[in-house]
C-alpha atoms as a PDB file:
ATOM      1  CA  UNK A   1      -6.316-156.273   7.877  1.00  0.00           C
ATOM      2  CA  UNK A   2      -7.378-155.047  11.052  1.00  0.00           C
ATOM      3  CA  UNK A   3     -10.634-153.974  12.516  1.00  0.00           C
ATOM      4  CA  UNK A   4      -9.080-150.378  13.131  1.00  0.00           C
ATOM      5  CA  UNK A   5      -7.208-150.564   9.356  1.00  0.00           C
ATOM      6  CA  UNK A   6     -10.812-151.108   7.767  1.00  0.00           C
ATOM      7  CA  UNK A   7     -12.799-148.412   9.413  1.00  0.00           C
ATOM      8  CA  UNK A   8      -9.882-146.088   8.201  1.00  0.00           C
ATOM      9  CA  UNK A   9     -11.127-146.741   4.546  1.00  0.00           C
ATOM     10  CA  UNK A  10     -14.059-146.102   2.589  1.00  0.00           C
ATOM     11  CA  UNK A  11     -13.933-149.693   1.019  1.00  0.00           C
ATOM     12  CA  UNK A  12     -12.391-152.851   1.663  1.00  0.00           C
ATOM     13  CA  UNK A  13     -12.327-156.353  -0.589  1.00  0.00           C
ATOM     14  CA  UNK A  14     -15.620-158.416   0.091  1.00  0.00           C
ATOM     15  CA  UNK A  15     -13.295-161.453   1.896  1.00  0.00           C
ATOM     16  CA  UNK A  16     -11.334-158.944   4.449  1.00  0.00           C
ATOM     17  CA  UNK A  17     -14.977-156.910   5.028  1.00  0.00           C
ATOM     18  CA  UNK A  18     -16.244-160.822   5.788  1.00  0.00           C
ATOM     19  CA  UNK A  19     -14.003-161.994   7.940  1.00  0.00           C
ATOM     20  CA  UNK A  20     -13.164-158.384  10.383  1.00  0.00           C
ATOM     21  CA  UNK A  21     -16.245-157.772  10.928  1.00  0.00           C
ATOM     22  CA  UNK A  22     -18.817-161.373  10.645  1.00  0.00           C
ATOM     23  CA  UNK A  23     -16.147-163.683  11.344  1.00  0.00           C
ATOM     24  CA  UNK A  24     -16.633-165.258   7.870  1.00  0.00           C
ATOM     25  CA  UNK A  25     -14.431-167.154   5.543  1.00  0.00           C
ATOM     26  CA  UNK A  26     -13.872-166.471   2.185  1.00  0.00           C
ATOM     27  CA  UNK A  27     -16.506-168.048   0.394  1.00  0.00           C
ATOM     28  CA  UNK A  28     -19.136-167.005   3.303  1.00  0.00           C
ATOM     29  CA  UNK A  29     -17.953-163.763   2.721  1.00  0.00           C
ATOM     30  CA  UNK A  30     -18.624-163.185  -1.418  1.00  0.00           C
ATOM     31  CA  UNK A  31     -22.055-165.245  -0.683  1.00  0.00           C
ATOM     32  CA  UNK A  32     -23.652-162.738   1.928  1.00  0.00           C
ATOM     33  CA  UNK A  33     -22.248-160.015  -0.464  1.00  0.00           C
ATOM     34  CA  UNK A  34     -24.127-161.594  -3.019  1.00  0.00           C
ATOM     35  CA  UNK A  35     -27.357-161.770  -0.605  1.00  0.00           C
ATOM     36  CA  UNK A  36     -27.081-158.553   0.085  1.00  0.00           C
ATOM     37  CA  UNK A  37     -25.991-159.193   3.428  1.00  0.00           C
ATOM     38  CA  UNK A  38     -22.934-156.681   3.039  1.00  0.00           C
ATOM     39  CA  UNK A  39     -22.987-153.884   1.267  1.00  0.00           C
ATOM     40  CA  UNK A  40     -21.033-153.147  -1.730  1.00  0.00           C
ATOM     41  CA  UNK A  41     -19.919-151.235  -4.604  1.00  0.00           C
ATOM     42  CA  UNK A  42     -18.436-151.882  -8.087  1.00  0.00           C
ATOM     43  CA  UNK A  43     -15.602-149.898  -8.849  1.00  0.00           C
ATOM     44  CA  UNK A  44     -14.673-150.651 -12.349  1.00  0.00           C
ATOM     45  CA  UNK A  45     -14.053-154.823 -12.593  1.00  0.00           C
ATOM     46  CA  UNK A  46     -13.557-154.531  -8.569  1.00  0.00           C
ATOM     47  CA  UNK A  47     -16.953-155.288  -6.174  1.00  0.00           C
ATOM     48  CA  UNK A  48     -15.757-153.888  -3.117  1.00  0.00           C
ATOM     49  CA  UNK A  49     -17.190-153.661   0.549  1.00  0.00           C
ATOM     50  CA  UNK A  50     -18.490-150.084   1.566  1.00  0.00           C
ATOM     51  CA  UNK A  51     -17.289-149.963   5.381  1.00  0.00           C
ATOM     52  CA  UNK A  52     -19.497-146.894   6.472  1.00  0.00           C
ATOM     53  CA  UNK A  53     -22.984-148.937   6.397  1.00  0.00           C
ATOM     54  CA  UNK A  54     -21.305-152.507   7.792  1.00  0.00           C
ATOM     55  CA  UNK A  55     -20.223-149.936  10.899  1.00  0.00           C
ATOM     56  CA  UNK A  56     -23.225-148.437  11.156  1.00  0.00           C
ATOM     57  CA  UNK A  57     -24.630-151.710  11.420  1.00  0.00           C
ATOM     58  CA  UNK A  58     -22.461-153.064  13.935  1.00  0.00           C
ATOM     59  CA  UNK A  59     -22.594-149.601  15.887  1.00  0.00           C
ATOM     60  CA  UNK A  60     -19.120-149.366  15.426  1.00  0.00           C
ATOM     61  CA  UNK A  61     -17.229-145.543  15.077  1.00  0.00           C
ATOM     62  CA  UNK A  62     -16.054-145.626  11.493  1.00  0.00           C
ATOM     63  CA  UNK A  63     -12.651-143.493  11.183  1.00  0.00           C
ATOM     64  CA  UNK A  64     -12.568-142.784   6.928  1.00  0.00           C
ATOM     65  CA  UNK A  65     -10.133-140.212   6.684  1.00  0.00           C
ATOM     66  CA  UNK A  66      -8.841-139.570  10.006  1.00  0.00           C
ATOM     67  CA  UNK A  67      -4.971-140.019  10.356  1.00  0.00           C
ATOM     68  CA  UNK A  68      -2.769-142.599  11.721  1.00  0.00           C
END
């Protein structure tokens, strides 16, 4: 996943949220999730990423529902 794929979409799994936009691994990814560090949801059995407050963040545009 790119940068430009994950501001596309509302949510993104906790390890591609990590690593596009912190530069984190895997595990450093699901442990600042679980600090609170990024921002997420729980959608059924799923914790997800929410994009729009990790690129508000980062000052970065944020594209959710805009076409390819």
């Amino acid at each position: 996943m790119t940068l430009e794929d994950a501001l596309r979409r509302p949510t993104v799994p906790i390890p591609d949220a990590g690593r596009v936009f912190y530069g984190l691994s895997r595990n450093g990814s699901y442990e600042a999730a679980k600090r609170g560090d990024i921002p997420t949801v729980r959608i059924g059995r799923k914790i997800m990423a929410v994009v729009a407050p990790i690129a508000e963040q980062l000052g970065l545009h944020h594209h959710f529902g805009e076409a390819d």
